[in-house]
N, C-alpha and C. Protein backbone atom coordinates (compact mmCIF):
# COMPACT_ATOMS: atom_id res chain seq x y z
N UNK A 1 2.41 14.04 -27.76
CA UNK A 1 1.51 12.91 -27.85
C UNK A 1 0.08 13.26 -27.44
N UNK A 2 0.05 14.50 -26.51
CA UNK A 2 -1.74 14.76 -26.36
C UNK A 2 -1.93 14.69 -27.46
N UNK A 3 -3.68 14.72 -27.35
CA UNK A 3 -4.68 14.47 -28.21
C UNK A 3 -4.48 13.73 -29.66
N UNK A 4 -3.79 13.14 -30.01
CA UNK A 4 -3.39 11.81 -30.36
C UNK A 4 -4.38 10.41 -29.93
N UNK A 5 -4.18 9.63 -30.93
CA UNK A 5 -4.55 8.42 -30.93
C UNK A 5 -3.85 7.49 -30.08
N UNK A 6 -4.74 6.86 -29.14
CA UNK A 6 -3.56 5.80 -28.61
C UNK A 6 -2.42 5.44 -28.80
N UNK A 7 -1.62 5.31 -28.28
CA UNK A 7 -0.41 4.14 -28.94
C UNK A 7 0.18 2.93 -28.15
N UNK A 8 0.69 2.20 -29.08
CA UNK A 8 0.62 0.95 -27.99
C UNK A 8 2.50 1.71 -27.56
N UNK A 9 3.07 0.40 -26.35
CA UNK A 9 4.12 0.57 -25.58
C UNK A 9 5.33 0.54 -26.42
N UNK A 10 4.92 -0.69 -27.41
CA UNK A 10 6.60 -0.17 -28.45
C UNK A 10 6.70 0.63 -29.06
N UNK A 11 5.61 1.32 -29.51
CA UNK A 11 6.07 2.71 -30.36
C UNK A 11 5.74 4.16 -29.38
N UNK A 12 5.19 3.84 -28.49
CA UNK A 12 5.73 4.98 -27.15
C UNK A 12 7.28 5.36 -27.14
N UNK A 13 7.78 3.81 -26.42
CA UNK A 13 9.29 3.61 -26.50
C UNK A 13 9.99 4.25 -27.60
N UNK A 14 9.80 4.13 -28.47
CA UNK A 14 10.54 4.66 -29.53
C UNK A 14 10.29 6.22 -30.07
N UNK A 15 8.86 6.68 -29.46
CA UNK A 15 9.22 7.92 -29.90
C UNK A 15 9.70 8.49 -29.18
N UNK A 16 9.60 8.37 -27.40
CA UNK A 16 9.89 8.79 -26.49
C UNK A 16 11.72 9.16 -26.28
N UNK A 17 12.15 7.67 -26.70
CA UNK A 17 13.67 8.25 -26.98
C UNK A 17 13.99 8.74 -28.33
N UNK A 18 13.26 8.70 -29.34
CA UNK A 18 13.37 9.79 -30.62
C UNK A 18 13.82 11.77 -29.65
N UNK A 19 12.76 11.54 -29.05
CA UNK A 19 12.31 12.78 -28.48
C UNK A 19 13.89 13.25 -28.15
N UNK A 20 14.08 12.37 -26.99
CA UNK A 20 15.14 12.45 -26.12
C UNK A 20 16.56 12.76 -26.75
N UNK A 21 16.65 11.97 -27.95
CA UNK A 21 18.00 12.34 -28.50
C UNK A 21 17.77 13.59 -29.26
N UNK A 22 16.54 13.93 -29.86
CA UNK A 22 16.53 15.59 -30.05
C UNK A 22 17.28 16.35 -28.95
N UNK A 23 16.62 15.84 -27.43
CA UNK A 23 17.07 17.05 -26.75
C UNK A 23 18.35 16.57 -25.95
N UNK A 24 19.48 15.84 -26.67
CA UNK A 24 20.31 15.26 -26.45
C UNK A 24 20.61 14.92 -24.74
N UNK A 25 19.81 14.11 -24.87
CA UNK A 25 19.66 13.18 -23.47
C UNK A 25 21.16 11.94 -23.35
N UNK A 26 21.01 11.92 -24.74
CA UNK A 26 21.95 10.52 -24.65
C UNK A 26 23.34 11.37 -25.66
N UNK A 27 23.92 12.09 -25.18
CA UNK A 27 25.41 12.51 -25.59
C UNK A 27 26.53 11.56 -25.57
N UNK A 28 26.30 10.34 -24.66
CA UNK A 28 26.95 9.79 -24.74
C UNK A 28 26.16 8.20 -24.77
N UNK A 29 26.48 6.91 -26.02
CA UNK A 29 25.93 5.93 -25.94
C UNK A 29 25.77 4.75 -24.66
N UNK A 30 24.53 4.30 -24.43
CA UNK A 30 24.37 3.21 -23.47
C UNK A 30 25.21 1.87 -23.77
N UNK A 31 24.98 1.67 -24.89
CA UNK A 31 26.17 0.44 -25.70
C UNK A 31 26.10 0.79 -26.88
N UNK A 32 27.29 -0.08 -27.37
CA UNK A 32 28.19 -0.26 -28.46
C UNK A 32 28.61 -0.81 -29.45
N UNK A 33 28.30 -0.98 -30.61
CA UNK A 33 29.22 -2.52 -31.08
C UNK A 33 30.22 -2.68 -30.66
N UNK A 34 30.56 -4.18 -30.33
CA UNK A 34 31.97 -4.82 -29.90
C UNK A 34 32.43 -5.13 -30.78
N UNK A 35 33.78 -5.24 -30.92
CA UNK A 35 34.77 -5.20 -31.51
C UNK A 35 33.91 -7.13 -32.25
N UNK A 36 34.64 -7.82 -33.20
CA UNK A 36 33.67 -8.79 -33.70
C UNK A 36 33.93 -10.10 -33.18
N UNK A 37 34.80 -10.36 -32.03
CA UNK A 37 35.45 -11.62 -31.23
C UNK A 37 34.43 -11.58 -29.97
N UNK A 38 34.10 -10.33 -29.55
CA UNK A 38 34.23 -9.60 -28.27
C UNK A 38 32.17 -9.89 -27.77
N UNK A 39 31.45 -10.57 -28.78
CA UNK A 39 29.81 -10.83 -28.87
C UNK A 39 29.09 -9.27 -29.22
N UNK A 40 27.78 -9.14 -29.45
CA UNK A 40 27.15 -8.11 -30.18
C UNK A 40 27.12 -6.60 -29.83
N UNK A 41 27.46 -6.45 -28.56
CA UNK A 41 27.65 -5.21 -27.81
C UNK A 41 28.09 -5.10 -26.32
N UNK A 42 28.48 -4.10 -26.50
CA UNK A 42 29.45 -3.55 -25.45
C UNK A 42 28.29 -2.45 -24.63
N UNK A 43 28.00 -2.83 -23.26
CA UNK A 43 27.01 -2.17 -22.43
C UNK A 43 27.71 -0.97 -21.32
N UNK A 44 27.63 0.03 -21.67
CA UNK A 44 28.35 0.82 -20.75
C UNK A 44 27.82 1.09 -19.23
N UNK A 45 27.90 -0.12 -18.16
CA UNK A 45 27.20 -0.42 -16.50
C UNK A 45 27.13 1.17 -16.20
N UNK A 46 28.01 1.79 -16.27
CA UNK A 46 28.17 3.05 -15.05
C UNK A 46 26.97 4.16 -16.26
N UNK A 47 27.03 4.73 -17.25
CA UNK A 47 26.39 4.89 -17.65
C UNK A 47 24.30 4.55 -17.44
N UNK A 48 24.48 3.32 -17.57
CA UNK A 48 23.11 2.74 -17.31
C UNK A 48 22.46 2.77 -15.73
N UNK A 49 23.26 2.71 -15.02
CA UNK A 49 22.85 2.96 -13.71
C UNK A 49 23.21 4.29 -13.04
N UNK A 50 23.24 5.40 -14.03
CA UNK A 50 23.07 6.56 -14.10
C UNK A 50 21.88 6.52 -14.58
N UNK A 51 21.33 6.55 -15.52
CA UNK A 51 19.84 6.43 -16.17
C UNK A 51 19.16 5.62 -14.70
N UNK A 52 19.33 4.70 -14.26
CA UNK A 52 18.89 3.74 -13.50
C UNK A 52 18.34 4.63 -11.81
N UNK A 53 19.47 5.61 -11.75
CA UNK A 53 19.24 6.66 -10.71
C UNK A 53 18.88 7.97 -10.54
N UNK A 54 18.62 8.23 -12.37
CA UNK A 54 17.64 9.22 -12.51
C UNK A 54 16.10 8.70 -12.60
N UNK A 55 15.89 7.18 -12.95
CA UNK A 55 14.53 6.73 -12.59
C UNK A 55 13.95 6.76 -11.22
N UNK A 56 15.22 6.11 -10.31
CA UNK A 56 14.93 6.45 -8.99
C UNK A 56 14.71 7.56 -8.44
N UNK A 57 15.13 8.76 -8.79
CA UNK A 57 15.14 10.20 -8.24
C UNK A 57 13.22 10.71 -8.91
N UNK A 58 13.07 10.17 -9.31
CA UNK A 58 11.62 10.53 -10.44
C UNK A 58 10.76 9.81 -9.23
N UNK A 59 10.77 8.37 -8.95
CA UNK A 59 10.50 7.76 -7.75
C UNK A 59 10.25 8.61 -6.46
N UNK A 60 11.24 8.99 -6.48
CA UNK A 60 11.50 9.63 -4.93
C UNK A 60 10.83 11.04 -4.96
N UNK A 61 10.58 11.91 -6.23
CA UNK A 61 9.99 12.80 -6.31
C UNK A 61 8.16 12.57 -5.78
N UNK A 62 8.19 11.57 -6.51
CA UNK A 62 6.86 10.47 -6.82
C UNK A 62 6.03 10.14 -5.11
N UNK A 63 7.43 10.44 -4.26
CA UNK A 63 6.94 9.37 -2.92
C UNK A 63 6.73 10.76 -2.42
N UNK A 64 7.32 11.87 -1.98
CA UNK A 64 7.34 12.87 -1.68
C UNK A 64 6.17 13.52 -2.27
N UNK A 65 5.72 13.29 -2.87
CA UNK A 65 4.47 14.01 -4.14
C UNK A 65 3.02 12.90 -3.50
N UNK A 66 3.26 12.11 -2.73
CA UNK A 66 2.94 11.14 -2.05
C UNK A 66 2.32 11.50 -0.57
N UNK A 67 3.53 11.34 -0.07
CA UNK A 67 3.57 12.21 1.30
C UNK A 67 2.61 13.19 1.58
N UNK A 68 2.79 14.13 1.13
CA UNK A 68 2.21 15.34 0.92
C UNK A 68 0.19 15.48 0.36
N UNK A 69 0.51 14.01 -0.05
CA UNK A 69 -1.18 13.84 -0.55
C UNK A 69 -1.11 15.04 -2.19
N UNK A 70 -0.53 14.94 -2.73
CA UNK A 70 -0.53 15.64 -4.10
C UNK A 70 -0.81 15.22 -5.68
N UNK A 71 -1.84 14.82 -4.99
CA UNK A 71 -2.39 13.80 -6.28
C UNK A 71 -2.45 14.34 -7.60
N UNK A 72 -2.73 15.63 -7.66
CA UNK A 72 -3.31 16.42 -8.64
C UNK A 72 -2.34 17.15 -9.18
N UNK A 73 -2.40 17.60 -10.37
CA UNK A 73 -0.99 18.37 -11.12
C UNK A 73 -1.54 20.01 -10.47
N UNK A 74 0.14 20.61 -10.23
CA UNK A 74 -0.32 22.12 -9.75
C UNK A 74 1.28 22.56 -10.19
N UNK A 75 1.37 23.89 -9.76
CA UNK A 75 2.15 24.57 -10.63
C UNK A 75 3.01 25.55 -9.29
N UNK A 76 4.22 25.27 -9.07
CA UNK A 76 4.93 26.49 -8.41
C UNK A 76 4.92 27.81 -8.95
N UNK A 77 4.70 28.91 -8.27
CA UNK A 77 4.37 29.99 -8.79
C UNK A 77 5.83 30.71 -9.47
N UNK A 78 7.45 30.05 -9.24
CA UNK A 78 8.25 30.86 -9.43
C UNK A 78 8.72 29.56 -11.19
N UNK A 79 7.57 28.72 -11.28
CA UNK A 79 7.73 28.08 -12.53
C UNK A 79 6.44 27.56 -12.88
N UNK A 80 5.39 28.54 -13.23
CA UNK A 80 4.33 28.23 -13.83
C UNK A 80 4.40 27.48 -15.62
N UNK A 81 5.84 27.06 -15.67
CA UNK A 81 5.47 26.02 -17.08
C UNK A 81 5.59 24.93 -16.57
N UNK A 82 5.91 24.36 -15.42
CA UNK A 82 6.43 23.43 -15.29
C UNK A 82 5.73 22.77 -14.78
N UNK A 83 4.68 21.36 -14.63
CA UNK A 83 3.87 20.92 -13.98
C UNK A 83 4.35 19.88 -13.00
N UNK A 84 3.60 19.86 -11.74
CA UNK A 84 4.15 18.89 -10.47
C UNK A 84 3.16 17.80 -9.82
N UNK A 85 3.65 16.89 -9.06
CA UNK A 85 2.26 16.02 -8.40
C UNK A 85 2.70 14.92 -8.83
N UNK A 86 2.33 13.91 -7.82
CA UNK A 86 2.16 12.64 -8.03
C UNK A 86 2.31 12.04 -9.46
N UNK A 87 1.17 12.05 -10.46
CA UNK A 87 1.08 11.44 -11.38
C UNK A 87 2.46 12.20 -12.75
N UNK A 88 2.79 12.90 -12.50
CA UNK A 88 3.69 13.62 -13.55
C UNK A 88 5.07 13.62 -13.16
N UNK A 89 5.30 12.78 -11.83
CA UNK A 89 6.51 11.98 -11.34
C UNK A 89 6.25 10.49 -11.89
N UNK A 90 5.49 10.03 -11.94
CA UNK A 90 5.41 8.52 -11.97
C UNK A 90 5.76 9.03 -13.84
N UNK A 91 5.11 9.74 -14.25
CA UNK A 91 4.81 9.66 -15.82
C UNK A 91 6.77 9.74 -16.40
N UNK A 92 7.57 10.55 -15.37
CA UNK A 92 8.71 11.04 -15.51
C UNK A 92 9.28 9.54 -15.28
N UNK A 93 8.94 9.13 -14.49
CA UNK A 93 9.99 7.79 -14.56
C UNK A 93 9.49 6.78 -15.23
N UNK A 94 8.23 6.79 -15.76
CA UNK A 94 7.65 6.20 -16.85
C UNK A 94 8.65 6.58 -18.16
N UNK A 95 8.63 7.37 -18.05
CA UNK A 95 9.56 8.07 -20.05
C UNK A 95 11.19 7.73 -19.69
N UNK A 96 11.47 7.52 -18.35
CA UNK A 96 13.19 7.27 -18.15
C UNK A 96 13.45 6.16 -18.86
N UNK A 97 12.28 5.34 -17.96
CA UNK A 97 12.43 3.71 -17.96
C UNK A 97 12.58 3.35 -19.37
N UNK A 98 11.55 3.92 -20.42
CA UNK A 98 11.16 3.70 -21.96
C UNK A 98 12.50 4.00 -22.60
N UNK A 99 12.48 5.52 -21.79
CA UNK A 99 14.15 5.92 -22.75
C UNK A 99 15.28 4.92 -22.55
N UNK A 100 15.35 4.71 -21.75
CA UNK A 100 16.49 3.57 -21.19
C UNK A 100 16.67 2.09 -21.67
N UNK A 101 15.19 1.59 -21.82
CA UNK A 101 14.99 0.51 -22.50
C UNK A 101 15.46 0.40 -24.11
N UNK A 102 15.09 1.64 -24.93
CA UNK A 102 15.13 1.91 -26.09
C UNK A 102 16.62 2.17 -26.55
N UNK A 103 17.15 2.24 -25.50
CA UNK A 103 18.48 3.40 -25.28
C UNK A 103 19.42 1.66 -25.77
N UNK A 104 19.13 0.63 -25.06
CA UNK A 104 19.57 -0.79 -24.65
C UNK A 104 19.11 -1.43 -25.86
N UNK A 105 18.46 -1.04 -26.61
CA UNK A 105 17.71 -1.66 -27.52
C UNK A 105 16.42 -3.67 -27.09
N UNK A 106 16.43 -2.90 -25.50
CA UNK A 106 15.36 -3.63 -24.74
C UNK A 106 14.00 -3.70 -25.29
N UNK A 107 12.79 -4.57 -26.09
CA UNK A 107 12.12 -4.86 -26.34
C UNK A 107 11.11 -5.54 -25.45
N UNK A 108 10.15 -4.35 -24.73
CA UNK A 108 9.38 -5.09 -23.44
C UNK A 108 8.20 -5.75 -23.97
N UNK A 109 7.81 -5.71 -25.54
CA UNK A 109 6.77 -6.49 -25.92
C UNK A 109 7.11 -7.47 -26.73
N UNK A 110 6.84 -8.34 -27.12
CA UNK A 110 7.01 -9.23 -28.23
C UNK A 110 5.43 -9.69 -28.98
N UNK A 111 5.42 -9.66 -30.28
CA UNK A 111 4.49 -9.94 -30.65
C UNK A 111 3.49 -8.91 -30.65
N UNK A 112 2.22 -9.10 -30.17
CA UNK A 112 1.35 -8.17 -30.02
C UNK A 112 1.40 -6.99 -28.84
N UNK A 113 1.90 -6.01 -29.38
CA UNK A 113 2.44 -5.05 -28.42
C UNK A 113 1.63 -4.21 -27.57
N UNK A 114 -0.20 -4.52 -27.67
CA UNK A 114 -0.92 -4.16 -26.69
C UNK A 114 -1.01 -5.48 -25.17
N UNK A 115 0.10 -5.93 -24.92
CA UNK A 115 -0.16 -7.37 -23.73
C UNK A 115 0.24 -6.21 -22.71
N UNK A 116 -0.83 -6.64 -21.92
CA UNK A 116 -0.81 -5.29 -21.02
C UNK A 116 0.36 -5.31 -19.62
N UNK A 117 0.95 -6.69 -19.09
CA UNK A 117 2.42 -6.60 -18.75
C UNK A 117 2.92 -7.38 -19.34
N UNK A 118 4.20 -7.63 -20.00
CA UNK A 118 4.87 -8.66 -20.67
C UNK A 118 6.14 -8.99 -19.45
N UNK A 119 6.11 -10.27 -19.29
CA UNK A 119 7.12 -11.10 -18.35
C UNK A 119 8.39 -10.23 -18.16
N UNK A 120 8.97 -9.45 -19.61
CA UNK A 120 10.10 -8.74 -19.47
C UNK A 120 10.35 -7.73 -18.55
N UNK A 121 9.50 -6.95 -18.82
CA UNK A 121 8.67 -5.83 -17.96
C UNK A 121 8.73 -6.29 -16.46
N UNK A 122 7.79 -7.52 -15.88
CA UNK A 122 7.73 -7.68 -14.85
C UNK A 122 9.14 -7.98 -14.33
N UNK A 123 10.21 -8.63 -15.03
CA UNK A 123 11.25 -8.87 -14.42
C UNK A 123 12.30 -7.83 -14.16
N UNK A 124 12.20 -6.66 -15.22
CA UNK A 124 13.01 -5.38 -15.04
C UNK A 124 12.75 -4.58 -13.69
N UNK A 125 10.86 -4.47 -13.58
CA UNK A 125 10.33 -3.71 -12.53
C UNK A 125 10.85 -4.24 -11.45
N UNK A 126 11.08 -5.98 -11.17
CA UNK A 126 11.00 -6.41 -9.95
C UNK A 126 12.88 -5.71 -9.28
N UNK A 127 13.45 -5.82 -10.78
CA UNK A 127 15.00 -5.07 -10.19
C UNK A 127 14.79 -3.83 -9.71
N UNK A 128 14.48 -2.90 -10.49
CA UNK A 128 14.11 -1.57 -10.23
C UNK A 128 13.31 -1.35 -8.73
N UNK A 129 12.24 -2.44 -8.44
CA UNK A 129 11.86 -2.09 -7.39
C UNK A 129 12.80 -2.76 -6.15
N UNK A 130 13.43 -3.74 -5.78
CA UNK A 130 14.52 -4.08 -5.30
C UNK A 130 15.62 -2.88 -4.87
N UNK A 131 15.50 -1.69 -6.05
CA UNK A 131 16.85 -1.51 -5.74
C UNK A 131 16.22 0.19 -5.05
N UNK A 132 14.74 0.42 -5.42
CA UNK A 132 14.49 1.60 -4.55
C UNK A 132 14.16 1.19 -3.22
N UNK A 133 13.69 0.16 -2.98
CA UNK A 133 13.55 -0.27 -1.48
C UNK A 133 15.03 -0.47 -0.57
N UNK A 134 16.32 -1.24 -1.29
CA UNK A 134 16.97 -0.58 -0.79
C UNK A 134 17.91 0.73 -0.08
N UNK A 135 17.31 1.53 -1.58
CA UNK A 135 17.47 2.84 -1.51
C UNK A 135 16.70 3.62 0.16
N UNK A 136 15.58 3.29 -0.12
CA UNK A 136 14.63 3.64 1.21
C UNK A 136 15.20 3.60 2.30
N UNK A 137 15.93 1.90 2.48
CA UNK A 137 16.30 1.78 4.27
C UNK A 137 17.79 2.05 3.95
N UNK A 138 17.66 2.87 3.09
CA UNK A 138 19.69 2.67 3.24
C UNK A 138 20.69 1.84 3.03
N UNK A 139 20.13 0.67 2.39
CA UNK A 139 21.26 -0.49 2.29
C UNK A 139 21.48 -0.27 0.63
N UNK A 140 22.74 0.37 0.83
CA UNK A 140 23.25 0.56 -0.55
C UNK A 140 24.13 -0.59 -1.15
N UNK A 141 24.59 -1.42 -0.58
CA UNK A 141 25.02 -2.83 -0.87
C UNK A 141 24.00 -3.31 -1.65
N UNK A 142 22.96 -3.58 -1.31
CA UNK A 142 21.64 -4.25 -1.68
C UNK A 142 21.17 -3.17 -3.00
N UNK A 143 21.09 -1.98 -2.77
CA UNK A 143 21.05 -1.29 -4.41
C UNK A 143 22.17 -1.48 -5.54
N UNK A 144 23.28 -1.58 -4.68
CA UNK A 144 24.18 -1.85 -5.85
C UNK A 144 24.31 -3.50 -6.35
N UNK A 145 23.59 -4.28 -5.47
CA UNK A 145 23.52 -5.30 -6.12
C UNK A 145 21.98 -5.74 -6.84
N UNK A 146 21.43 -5.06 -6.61
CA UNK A 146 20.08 -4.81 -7.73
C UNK A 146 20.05 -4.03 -8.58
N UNK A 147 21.10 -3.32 -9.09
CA UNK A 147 21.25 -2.64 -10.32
C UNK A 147 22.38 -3.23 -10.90
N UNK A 148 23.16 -4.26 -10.39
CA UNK A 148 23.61 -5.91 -11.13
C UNK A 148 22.58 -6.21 -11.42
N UNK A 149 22.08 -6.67 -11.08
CA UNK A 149 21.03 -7.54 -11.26
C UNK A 149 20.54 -7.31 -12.58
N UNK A 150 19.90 -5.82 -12.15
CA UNK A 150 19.32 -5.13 -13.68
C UNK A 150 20.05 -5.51 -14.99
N UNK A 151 21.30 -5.16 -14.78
CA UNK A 151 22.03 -4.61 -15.39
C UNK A 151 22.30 -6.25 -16.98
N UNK A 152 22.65 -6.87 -15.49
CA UNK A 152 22.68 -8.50 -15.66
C UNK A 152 21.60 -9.06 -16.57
N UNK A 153 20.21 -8.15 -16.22
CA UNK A 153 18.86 -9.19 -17.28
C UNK A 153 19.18 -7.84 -18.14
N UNK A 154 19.07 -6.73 -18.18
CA UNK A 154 19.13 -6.43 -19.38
C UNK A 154 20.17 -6.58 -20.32
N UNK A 155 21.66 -7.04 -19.84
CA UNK A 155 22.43 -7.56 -21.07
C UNK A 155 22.07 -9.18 -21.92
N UNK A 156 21.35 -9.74 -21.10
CA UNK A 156 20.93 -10.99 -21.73
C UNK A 156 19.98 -10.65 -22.75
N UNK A 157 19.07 -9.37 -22.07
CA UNK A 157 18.05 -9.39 -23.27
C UNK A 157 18.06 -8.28 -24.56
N UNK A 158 19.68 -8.51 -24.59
CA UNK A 158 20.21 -7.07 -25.95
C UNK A 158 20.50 -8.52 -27.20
């Protein structure tokens, strides 16, 4: 996508997990068609909150990249392809989140797809962030019931 023309967030989303199933990210599907009694799809939870805790781990890279005051992209010398820092953690759980959404067939814009947060969005983030703050103090009760939660608005909005 460098040097490229803008793009707005729904067709990010979509190339982003284009990308991803090239490099077979998704071997195995997020959902399913259901059987035709059974309503439109079948959401595989344990699956998704696998995706859900590789966003968090991108996070946690993110806070640590934080810590450290590492604002700036730099390069370990025993993996000079690989770029590190603050902003290229956030960008990593930026492309999870997209993949994941896309993965759900989650639609965070409606309409004009430059609205710079759409309500959907704010309500996914507010799970997601719920469930790294529990993560933080340790109350894993409270993460596992904010990735219900998640789990919960994003099957309403398939």
């Amino acid at each position: 996508l460098q040097g490229q023309e803008p793009v707005n967030l729904a067709s990010l989303q979509k190339t982003i997990h284009a990308i991803n199933l090239e490099k077979g990210w998704h071997a195995k599907p997020l959902r399913e068609k259901s059987p035709p009694d059974h309503g439109a799809y079948y959401v595989h939870t344990d699956r998704v909150l696998a995706k859900l805790a590789l966003v968090h781990s991108e996070l946690s890279e993110a806070s640590v990249e934080a810590q450290h005051e590492r604002w700036a992209t730099w390069y370990l010398e025993e993996k000079p392809d690989k770029p590190e820092g603050y902003a290229i953690e956030i960008a990593d759980a930026c492309i999870r989140v997209l993949d994941t959404c896309e993965a759900l067939g989650l639609k965070l814009v409606g309409g004009d797809p430059s609205l710079a947060v759409p309500p959907t969005l704010l309500r996914l983030h507010e799970r997601v962030s719920d469930a790294v703050e529990a993560t933080r103090v340790g109350d894993f009760e409270v993460f596992r019931m904010s990735c219900e939660r998640f789990i919960d608005l994003a099957d309403r909005l398939l």
